[in-house]
Protein backbone atom coordinates (compact mmCIF):
# COMPACT_ATOMS: atom_id res chain seq x y z
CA UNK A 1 8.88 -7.74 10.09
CA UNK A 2 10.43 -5.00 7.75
CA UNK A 3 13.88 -5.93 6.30
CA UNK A 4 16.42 -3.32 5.12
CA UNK A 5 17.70 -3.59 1.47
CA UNK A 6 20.89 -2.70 1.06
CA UNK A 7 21.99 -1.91 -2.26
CA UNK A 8 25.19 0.06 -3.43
CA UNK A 9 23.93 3.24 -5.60
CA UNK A 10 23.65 2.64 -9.69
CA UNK A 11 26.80 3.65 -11.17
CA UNK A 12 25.32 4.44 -14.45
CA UNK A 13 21.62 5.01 -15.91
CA UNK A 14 21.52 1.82 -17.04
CA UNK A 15 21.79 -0.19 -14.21
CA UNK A 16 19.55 1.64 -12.34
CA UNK A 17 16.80 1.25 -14.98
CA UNK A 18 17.45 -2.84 -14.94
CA UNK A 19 16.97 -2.53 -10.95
CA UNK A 20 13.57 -0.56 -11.54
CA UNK A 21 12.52 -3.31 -13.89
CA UNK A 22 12.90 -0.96 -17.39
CA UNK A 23 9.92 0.68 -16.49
CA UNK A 24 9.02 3.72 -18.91
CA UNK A 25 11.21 6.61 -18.14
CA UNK A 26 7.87 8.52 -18.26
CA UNK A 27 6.87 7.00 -14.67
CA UNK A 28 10.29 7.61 -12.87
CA UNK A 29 10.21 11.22 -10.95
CA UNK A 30 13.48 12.80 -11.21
CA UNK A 31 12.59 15.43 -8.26
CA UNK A 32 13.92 14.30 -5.74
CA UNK A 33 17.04 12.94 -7.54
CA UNK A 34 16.71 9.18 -8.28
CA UNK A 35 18.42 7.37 -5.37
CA UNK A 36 17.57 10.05 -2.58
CA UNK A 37 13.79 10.20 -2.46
CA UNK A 38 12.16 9.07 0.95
CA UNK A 39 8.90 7.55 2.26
CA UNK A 40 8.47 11.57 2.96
CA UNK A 41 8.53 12.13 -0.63
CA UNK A 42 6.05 9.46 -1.22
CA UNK A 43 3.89 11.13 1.36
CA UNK A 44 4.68 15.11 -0.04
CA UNK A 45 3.94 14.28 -3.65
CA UNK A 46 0.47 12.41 -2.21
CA UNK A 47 -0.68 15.96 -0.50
CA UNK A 48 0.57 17.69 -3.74
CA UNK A 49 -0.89 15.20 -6.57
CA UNK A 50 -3.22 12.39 -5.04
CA UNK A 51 -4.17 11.16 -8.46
CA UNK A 52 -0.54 10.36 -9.03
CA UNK A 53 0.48 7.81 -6.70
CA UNK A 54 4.45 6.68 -6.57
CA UNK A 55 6.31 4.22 -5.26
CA UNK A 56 9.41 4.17 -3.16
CA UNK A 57 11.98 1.63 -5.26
CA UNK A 58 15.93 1.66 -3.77
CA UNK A 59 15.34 5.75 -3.53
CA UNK A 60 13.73 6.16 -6.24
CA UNK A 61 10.08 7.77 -7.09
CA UNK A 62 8.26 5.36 -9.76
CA UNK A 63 4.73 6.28 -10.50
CA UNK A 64 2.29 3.77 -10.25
CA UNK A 65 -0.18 3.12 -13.45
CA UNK A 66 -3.91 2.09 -12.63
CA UNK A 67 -6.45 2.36 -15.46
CA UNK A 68 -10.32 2.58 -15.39
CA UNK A 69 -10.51 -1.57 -16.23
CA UNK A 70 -8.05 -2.09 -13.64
CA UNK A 71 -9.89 0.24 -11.29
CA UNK A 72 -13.18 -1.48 -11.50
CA UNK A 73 -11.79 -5.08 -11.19
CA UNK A 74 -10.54 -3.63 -8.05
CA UNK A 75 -13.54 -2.06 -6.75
CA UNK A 76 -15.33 -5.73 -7.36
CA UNK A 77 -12.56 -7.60 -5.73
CA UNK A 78 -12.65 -5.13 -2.68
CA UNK A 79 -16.24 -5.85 -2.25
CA UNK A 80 -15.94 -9.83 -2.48
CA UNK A 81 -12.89 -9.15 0.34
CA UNK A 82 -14.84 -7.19 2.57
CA UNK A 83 -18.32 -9.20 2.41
CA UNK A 84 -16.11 -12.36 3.01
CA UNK A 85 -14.74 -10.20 6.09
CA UNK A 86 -18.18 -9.37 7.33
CA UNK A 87 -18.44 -12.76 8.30
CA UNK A 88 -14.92 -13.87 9.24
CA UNK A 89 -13.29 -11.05 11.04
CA UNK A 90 -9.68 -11.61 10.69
CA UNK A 91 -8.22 -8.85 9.15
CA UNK A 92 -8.18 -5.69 6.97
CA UNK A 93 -8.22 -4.52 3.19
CA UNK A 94 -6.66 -1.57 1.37
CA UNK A 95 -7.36 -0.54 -2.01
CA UNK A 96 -4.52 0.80 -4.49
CA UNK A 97 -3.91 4.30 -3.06
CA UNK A 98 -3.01 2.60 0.39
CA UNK A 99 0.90 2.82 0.78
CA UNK A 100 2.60 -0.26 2.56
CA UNK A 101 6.46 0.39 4.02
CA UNK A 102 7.64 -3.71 2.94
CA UNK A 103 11.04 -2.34 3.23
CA UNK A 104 13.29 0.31 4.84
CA UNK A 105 13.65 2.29 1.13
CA UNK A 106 10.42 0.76 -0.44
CA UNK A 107 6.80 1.41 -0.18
CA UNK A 108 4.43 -0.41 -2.07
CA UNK A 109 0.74 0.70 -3.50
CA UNK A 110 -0.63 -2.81 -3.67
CA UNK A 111 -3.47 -2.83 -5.97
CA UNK A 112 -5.82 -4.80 -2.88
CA UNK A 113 -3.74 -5.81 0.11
CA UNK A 114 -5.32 -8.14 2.81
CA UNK A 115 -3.32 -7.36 6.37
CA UNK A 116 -4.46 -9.99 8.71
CA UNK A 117 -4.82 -8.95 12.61
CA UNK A 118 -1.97 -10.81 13.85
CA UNK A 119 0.64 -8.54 11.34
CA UNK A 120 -1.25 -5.25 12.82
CA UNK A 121 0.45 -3.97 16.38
CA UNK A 122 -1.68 -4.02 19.41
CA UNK A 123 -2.46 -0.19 19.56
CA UNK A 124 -1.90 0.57 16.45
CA UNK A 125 -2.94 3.83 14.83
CA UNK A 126 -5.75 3.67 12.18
CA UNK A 127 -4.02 6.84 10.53
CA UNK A 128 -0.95 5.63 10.21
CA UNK A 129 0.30 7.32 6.71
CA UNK A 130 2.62 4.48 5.63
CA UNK A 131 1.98 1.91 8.16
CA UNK A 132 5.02 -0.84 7.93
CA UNK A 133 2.30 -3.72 8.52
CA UNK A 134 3.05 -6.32 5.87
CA UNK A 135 0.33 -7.22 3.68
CA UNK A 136 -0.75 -11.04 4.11
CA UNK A 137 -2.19 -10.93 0.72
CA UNK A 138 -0.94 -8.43 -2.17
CA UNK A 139 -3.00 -8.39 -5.62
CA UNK A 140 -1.91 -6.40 -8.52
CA UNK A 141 -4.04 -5.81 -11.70
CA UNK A 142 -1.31 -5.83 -14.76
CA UNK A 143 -1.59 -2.63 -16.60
CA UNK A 144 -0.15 -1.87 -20.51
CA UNK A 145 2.99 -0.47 -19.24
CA UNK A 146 3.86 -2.89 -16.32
CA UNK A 147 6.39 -4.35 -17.66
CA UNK A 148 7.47 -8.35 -16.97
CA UNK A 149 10.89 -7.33 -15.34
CA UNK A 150 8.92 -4.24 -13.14
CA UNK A 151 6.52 -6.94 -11.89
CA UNK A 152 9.34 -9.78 -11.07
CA UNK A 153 10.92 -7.37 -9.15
CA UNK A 154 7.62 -6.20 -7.36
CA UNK A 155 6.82 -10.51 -6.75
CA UNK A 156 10.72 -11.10 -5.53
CA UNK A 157 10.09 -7.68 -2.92
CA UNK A 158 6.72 -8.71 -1.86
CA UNK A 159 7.66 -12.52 -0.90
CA UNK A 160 11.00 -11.36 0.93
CA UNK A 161 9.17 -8.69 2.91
CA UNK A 162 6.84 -11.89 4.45
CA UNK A 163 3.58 -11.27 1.98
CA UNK A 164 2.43 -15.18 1.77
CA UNK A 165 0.15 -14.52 -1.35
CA UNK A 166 0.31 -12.75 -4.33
CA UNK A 167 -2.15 -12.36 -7.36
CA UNK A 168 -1.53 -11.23 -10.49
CA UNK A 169 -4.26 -10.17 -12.22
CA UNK A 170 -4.27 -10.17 -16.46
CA UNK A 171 -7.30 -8.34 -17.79
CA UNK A 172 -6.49 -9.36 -21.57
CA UNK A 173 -6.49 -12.72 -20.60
CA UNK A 174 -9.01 -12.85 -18.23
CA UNK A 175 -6.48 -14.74 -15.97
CA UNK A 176 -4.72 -14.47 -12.51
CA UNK A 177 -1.61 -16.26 -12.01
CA UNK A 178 -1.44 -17.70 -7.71
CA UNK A 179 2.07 -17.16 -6.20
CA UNK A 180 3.49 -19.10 -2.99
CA UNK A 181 6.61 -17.21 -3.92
CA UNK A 182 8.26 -16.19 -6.58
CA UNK A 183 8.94 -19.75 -8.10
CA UNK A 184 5.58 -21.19 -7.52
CA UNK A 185 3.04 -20.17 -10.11
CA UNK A 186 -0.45 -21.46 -10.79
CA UNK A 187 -2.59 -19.76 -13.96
CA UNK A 188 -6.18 -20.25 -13.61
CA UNK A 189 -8.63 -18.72 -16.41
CA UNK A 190 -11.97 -17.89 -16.04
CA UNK A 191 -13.33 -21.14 -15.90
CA UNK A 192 -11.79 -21.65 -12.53
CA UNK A 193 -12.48 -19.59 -8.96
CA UNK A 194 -9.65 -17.59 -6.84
CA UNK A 195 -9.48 -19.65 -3.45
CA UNK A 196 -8.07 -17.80 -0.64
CA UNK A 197 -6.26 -20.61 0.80
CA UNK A 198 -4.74 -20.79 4.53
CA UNK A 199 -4.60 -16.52 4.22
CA UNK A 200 -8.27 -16.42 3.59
CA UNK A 201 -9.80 -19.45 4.51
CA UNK A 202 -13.34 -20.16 2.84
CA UNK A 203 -13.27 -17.81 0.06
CA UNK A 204 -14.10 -18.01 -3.25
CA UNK A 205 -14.36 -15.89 -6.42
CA UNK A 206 -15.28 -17.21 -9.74
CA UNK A 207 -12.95 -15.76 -11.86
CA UNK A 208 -15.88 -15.34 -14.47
CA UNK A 209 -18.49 -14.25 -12.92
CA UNK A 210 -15.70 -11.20 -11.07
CA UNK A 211 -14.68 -10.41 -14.84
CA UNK A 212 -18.49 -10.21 -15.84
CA UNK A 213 -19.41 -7.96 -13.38
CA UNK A 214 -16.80 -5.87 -12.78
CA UNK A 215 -16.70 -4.68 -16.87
CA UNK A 216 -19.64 -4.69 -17.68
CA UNK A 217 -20.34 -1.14 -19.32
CA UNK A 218 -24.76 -1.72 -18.84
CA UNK A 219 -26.85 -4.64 -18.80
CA UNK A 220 -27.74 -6.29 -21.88
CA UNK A 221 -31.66 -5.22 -22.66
């Protein structure tokens, strides 16, 4: 279920930029102003500039970063997700230019999001622009200018929307740190495998072998 945030507006610029998470000022759009913007805006700025995706935060317009590393650890995870899904058919995936309403002024670009059936409405329209189903699982791949109070903020939304998993994916480190929520944090390196739990029960990804794959630039001769 979507739950409304209610926030009074920023009274100055700096407490708006401590709600966004100090995010560069280069990713916040100041058309529409900055506390007015809709999930229409997200939508209008998509038709206009697809390869700059934003999010919805409190009103605010804050583009979303995604580099080519990021991109192809994506593409590989997406693949594990939906081969897992060929053989247990219990929900969807979306990649990071799917839009997810968690809240009545927020919408999310998960980097992968896993929607299980049961969060989808009987009937529900495949084309749904922004569709307000909650992701089950939501992974994001940290870029260079993520920064650690942005992605807080993103964990605290995600959990209090009803997501039950998040990953947090850390290309320099090779690493992904497991949430339960936003307390409840479990590092594992690439000598250990992602397990998907209760939300995805029976999978596994060595972290490794995902890294390996995903950037490598050619095979060694």
């Amino acid at each position: 279920m979507m739950i409304a945030t209610e926030l009074a507006p920023p009274e100055t610029l700096a407490e708006l930029m401590d709600r966004l998470g100090n995010v560069p000022l280069d990713r916040i759009r100041m058309i529409p102003v900055p506390g007015t913007a809709t999930v229409d805006d997200v939508l209008r700025l998509c038709d206009r500039e697809p390869k700059r995706l934003c999010e919805l935060i409190d009103g605010v317009l804050v583009e979303k970063v995604l580099g080519n590393q990021e991109s192809r650890l994506v593409a590989r995870l997406i693949q594990a997700l939906e081969n897992y899904l060929d053989e247990h058919d219990i929900g969807i995936v979306s990649g990071a230019d799917g839009p997810h309403q968690i809240h009545d002024d927020q919408v999310r670009f998960p980097d992968v999001a896993f929607i299980g059936y049961e969060r989808i409405p009987n009937g529900a329209d495949p084309g749904t622009p922004v569709p307000e189903w909650i992701p089950t699982l939501a992974v994001e791949v940290i870029s260079k200018k993520n920064t650690k109070a942005e992605m807080s903020r993103k964990l605290r939304d995600y959990f209090e929307a009803g997501v039950e998993l998040v990953w947090y994916v850390d290309p320099p480190t090779r690493s992904v740190r497991v949430y339960r929520s936003p307390e409840s944090c479990v590092t594992l390196t690439d000598t250990d495998s992602l397990d998907g739990e209760n939300v995805l029960p029976g999978f596994h990804l060595a972290i490794r072998e995902w890294f390996d794959r995903a950037l490598r630039v050619r095979p060694n001769s």
